[in-house]
Protein backbone atom coordinates (compact mmCIF):
# COMPACT_ATOMS: atom_id res chain seq x y z
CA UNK A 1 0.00 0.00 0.00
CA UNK A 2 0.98 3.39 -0.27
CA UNK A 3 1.41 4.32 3.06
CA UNK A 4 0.90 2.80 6.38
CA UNK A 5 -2.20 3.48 7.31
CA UNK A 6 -4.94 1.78 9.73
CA UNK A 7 -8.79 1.83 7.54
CA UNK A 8 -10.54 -0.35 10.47
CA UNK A 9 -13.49 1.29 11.12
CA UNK A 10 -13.11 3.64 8.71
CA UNK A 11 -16.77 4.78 7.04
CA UNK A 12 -17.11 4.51 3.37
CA UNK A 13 -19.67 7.00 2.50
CA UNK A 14 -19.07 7.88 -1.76
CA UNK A 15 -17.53 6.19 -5.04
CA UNK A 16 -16.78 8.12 -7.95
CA UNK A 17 -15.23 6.25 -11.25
CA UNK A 18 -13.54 8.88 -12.84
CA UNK A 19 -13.61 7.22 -16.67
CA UNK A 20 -11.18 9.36 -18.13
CA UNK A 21 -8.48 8.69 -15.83
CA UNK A 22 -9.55 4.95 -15.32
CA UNK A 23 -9.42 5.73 -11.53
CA UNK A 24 -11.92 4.68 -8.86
CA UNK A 25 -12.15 7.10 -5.77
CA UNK A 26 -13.45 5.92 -2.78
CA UNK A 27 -14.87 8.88 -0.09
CA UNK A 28 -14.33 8.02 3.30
CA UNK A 29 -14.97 9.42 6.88
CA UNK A 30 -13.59 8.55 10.21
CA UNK A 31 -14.55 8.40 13.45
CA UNK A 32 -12.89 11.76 14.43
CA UNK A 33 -15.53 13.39 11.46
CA UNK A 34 -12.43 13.87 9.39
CA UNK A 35 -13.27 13.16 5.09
CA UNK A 36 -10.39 11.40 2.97
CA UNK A 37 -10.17 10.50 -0.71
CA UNK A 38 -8.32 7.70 -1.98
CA UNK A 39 -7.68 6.58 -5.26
CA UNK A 40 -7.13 3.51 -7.12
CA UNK A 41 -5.32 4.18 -10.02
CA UNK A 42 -5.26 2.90 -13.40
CA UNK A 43 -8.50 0.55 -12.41
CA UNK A 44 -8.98 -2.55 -15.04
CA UNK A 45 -12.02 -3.85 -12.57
CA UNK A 46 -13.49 -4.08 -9.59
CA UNK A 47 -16.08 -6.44 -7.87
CA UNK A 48 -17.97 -4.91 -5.08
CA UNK A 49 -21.34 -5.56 -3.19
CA UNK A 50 -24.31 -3.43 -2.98
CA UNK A 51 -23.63 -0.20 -1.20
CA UNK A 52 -25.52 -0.24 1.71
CA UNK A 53 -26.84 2.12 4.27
CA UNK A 54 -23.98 1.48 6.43
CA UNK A 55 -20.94 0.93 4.94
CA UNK A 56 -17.49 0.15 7.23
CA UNK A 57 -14.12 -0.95 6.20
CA UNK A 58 -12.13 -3.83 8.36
CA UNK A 59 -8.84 -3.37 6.38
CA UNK A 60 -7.42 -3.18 2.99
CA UNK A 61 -5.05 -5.44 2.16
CA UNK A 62 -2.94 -5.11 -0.94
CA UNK A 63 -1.81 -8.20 -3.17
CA UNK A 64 0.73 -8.43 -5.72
CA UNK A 65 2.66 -11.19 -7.72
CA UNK A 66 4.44 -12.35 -4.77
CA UNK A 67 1.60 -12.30 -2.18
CA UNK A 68 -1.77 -13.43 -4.04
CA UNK A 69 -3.00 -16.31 -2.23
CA UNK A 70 -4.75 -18.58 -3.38
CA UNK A 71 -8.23 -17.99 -1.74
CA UNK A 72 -8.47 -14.88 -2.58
CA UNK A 73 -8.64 -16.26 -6.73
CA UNK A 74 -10.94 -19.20 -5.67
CA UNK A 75 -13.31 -16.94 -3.26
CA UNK A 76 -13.30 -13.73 -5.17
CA UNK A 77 -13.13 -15.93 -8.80
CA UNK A 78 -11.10 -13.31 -10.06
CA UNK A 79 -11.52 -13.98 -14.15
CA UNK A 80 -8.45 -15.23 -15.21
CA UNK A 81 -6.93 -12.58 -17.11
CA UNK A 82 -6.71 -10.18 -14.63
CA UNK A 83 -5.25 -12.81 -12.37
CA UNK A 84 -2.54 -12.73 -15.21
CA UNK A 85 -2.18 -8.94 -14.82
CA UNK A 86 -1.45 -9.27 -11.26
CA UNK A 87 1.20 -12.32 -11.72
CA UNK A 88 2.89 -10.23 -14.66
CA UNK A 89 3.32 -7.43 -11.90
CA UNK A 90 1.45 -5.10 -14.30
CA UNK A 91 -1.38 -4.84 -11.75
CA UNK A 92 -2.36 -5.09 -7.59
CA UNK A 93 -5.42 -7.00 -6.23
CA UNK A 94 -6.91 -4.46 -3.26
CA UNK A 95 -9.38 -6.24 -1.14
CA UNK A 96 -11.39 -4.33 0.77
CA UNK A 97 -12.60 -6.21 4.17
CA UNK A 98 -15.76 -5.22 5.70
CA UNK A 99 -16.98 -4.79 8.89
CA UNK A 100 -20.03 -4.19 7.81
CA UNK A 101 -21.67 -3.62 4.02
CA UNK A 102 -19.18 -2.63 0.99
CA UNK A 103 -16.66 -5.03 0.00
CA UNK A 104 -14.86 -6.99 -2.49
CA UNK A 105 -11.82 -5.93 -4.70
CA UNK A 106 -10.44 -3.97 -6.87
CA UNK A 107 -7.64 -4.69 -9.62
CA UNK A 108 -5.40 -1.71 -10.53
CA UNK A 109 -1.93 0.01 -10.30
CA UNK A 110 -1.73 0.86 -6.93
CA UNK A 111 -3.61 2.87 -3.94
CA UNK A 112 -2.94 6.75 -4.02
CA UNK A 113 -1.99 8.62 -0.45
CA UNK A 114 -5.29 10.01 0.87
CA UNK A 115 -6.37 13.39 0.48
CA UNK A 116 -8.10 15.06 3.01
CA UNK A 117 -11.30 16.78 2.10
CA UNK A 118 -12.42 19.26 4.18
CA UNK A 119 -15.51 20.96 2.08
CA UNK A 120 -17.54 17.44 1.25
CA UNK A 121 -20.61 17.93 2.18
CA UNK A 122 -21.50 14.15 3.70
């Protein structure tokens, strides 16, 4: 990941696909009312459930050539040719955990450093 950086209990409250750019932007709040952006760059696909009222990450947890395990191809069925992406280095798998609502993965470049946000109106 881009930085080291705790998302447990984080609230995701937006998504924006930007189409131009290919990126995915997730919104985010924390418990301290503070609003973050990050971005997924370079985004070939993502699998994610229904948004839901409530929406709160456990972690995100970055794979890459080295580290995809195998459950996470079985359980996610990742289509194979992004699983090829990934083992050519060309892309990351970023699951997202939840505690509660949102979750799945997303396949792209890498995780941008969070930007805070102060005038989103939530």
């Amino acid at each position: 990941m881009s930085e080291n950086f705790k998302f447990h209990d984080v609230e995701i409250v937006g998504l924006f696909h930007q189409k131009e750019e290919i990126n995915l932007l997730m919104h985010l709040k924390f418990s301290n009312e503070q609003k973050f952006i990050i971005t997924f760059s370079s985004v070939v696909v993502w699998d994610l459930s229904p948004f839901e009222e409530q929406n709160v990450i456990f972690d995100i947890h970055e794979f890459n050539k080295e580290n995809l395990l195998e459950w996470i191809k079985n359980d996610f069925q990742v289509p194979k040719e992004y699983i090829e992406l990934i083992n050519s280095g060309e892309k990351n798998l970023f699951y997202i955990e939840p505690s509660i609502g949102l979750g799945g993965y997303v396949v792209a470049n890498k995780m941008l450093s969070k930007q805070s946000i102060k005038n989103l109106v939530i």
